[in-house]
C-alpha atoms as a PDB file:
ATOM      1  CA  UNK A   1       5.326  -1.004  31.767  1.00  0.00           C
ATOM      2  CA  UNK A   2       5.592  -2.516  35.052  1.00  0.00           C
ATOM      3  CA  UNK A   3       3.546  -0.072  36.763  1.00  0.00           C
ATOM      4  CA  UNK A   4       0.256  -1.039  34.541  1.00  0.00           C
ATOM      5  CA  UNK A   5      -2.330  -3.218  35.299  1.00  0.00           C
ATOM      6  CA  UNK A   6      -2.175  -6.511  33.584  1.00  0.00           C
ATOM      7  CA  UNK A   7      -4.988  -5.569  31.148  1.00  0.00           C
ATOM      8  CA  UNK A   8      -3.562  -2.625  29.996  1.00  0.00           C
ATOM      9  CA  UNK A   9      -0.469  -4.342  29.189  1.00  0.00           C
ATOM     10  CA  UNK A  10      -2.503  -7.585  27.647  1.00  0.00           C
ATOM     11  CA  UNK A  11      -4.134  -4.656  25.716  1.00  0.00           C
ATOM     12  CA  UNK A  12      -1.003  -3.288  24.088  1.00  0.00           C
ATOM     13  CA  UNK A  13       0.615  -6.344  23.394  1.00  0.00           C
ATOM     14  CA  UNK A  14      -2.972  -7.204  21.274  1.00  0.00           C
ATOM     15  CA  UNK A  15      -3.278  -3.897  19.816  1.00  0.00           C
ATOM     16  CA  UNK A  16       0.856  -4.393  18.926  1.00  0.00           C
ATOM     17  CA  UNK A  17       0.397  -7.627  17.087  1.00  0.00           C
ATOM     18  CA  UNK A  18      -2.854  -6.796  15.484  1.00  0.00           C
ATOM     19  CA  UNK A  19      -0.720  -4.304  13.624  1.00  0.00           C
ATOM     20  CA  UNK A  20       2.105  -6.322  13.299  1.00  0.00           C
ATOM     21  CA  UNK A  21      -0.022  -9.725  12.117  1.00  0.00           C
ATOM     22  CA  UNK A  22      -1.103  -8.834   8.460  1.00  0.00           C
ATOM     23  CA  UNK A  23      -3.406 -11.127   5.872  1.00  0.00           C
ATOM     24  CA  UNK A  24      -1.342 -13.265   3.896  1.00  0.00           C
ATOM     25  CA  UNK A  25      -2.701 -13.188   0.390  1.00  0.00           C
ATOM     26  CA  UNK A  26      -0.561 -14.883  -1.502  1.00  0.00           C
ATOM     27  CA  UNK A  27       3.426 -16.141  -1.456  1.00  0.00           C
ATOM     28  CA  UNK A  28       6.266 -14.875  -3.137  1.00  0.00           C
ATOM     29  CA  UNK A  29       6.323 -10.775  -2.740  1.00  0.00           C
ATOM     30  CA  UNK A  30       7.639  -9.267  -6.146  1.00  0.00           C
ATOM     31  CA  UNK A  31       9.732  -6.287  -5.340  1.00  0.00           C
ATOM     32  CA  UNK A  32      10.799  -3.223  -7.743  1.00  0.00           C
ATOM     33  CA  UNK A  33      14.161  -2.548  -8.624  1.00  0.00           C
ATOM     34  CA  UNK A  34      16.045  -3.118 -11.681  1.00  0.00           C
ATOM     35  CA  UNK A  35      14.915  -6.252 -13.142  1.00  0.00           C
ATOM     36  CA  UNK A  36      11.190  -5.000 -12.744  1.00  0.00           C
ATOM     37  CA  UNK A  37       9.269  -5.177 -15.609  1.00  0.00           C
ATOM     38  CA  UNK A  38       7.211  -2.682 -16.925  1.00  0.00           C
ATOM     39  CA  UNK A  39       3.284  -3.166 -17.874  1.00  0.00           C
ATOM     40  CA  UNK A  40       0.463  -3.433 -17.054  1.00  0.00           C
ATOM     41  CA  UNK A  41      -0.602  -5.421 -13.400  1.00  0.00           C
ATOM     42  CA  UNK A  42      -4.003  -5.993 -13.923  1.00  0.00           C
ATOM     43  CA  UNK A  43      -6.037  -3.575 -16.544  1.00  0.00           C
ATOM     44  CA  UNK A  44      -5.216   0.195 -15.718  1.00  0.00           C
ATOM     45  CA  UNK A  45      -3.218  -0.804 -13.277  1.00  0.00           C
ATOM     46  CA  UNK A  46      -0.241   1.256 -13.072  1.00  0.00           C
ATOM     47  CA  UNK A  47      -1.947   4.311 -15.341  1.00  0.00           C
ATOM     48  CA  UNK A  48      -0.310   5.436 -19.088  1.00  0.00           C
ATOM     49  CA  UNK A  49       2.055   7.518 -19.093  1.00  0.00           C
ATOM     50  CA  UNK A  50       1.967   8.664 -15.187  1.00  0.00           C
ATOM     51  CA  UNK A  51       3.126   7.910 -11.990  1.00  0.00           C
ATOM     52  CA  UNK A  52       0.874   5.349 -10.114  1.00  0.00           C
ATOM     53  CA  UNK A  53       0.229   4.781  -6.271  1.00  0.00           C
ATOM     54  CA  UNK A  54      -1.554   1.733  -5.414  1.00  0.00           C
ATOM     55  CA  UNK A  55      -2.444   0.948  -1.773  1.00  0.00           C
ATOM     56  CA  UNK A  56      -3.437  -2.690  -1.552  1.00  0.00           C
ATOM     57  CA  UNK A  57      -5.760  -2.839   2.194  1.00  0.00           C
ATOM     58  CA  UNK A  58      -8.985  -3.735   3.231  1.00  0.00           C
ATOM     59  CA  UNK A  59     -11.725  -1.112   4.924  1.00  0.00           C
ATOM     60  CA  UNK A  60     -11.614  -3.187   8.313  1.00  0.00           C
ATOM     61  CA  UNK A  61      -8.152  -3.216   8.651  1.00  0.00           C
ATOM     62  CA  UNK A  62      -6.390  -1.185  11.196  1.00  0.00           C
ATOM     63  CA  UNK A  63      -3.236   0.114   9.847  1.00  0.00           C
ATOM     64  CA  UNK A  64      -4.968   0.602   6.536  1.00  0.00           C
ATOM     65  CA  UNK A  65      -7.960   2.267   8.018  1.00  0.00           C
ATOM     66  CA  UNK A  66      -4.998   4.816   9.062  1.00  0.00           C
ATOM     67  CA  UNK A  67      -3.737   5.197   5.837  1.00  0.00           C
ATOM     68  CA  UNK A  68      -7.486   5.989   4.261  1.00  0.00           C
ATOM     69  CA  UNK A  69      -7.330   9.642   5.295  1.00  0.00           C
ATOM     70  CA  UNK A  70      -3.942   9.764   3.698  1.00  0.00           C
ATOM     71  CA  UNK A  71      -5.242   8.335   0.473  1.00  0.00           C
ATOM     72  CA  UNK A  72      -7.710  10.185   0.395  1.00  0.00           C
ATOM     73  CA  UNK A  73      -5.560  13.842   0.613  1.00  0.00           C
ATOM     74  CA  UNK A  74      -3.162  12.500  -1.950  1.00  0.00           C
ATOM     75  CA  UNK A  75      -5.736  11.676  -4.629  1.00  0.00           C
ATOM     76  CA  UNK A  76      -7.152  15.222  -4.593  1.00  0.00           C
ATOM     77  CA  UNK A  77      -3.800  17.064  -3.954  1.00  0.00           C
ATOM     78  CA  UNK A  78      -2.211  14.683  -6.941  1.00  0.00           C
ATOM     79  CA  UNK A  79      -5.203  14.645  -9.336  1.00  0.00           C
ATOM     80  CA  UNK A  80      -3.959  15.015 -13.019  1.00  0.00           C
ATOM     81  CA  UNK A  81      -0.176  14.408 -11.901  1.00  0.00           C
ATOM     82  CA  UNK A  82      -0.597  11.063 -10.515  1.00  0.00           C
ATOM     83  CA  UNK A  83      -3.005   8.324  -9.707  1.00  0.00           C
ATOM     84  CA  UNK A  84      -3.674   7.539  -6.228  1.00  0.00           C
ATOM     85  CA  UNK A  85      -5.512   3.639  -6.191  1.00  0.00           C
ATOM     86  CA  UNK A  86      -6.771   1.736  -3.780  1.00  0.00           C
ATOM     87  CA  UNK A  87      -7.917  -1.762  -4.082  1.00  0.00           C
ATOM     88  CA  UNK A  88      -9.787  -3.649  -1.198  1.00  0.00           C
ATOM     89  CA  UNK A  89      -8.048  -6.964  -1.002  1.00  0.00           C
ATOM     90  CA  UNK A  90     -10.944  -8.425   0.987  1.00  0.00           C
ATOM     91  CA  UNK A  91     -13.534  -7.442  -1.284  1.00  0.00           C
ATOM     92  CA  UNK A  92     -14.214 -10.985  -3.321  1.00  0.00           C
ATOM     93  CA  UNK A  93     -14.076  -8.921  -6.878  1.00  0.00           C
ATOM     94  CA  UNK A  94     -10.892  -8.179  -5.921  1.00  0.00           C
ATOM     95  CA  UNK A  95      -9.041 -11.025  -4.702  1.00  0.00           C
ATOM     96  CA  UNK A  96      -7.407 -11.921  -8.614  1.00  0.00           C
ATOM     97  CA  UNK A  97      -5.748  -8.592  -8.260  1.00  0.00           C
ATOM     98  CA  UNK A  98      -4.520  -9.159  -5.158  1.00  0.00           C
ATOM     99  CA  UNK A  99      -3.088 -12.351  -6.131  1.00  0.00           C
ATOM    100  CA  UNK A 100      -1.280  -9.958  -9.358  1.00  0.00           C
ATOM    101  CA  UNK A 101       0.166  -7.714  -7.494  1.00  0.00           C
ATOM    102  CA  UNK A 102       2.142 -10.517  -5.327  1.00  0.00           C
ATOM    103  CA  UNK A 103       1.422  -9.218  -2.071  1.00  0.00           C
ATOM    104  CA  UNK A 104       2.473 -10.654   1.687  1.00  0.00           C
ATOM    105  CA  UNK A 105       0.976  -8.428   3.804  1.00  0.00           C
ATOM    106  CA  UNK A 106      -1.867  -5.646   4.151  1.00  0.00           C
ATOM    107  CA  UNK A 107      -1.541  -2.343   3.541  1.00  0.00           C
ATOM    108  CA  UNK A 108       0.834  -2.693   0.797  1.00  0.00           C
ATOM    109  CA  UNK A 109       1.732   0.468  -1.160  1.00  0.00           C
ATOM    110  CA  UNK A 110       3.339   0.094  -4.579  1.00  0.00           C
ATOM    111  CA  UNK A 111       4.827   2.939  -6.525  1.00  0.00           C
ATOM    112  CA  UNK A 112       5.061   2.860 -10.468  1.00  0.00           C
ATOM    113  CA  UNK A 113       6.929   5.658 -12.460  1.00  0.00           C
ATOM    114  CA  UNK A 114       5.417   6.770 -15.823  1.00  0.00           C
ATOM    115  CA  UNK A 115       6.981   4.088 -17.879  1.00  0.00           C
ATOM    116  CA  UNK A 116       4.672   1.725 -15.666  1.00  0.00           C
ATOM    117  CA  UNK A 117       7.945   0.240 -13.741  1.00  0.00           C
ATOM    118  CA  UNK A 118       7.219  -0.949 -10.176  1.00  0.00           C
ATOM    119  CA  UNK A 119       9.908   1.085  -8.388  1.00  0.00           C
ATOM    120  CA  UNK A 120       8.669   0.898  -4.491  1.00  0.00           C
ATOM    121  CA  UNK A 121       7.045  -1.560  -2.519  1.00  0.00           C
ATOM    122  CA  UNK A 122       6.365  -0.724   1.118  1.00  0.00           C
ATOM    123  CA  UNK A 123       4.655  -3.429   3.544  1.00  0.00           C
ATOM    124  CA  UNK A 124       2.488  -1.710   6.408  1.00  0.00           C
ATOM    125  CA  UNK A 125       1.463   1.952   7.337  1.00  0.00           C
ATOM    126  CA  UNK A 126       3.454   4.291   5.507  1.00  0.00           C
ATOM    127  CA  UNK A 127       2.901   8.404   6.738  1.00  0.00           C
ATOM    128  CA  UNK A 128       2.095  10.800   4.184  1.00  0.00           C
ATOM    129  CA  UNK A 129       5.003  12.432   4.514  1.00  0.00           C
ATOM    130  CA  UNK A 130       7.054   9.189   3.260  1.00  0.00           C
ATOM    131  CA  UNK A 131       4.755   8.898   0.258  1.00  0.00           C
ATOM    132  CA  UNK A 132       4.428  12.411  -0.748  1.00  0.00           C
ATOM    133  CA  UNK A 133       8.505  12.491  -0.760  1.00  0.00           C
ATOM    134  CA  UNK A 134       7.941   9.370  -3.300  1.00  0.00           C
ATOM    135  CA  UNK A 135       5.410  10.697  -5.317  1.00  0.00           C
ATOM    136  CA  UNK A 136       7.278  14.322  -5.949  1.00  0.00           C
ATOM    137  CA  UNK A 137      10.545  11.864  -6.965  1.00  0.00           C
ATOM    138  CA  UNK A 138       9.248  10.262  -9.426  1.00  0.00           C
ATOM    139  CA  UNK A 139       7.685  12.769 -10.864  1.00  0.00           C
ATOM    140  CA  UNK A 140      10.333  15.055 -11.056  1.00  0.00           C
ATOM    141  CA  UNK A 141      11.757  12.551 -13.531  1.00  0.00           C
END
């Protein structure tokens, strides 16, 4: 890194803690596990009786401009097996259910099996790879 010019390496060290620095939302990030209840988030939110991705981001956001694509993929390549969601935090209509869902940081993907039990939380850009390996988990259940 030495051997850069000083911009360069200013511009790295932005572009690293632009994806690092996230939007707080709110305090107090609810994780899945055992002692997760299941129900219903906000209305529809996770779907009856199926698995349930929901990506929690914002359509200016860098990391979760990345993940778009990826959303995008999974809700055709999952449709009528699982619900792919996403919810623009920034968007003012949605800023109660950002406040439900507890989050810390943007992206934010939560995973729900059918009973509607929050059983993965992952903060940040998550590769489709990662979530496809979820998805096919929990619905081989």
């Amino acid at each position: 890194m030495k051997d850069m010019p000083v911009a360069l390496r200013i511009m790295k060290i932005i572009i690293g803690l632009l994806l690092m620095t996230t939007l707080i939302v709110s305090t107090g990030c609810a994780k899945g596990g055992d002692d997760a209840v299941a129900g219903e988030v906000v209305p529809g939110i996770p779907a009856k009786n199926t698995v349930t991705l929901v990506d929690l981001g914002a359509k200016t956001c860098i990391p979760c401009k990345l993940m778009a694509p990826i959303l995008e993929e999974l809700q055709g390549e999952y449709k009528g097996r699982a619900e792919i969601i996403f919810i623009d935090v920034w968007d003012e209509a949605n800023k109660e259910k950002a406040r439900a869902f507890k989050i810390m940081a943007i992206p934010t993907q939560i995973l729900f099996d059918k009973t509607g039990k929050e059983v993965f939380r992952h903060t940040g850009f998550l590769d489709k790879d990662s979530l496809v390996t979820k998805l096919e988990e929990l619905l081989a259940r």
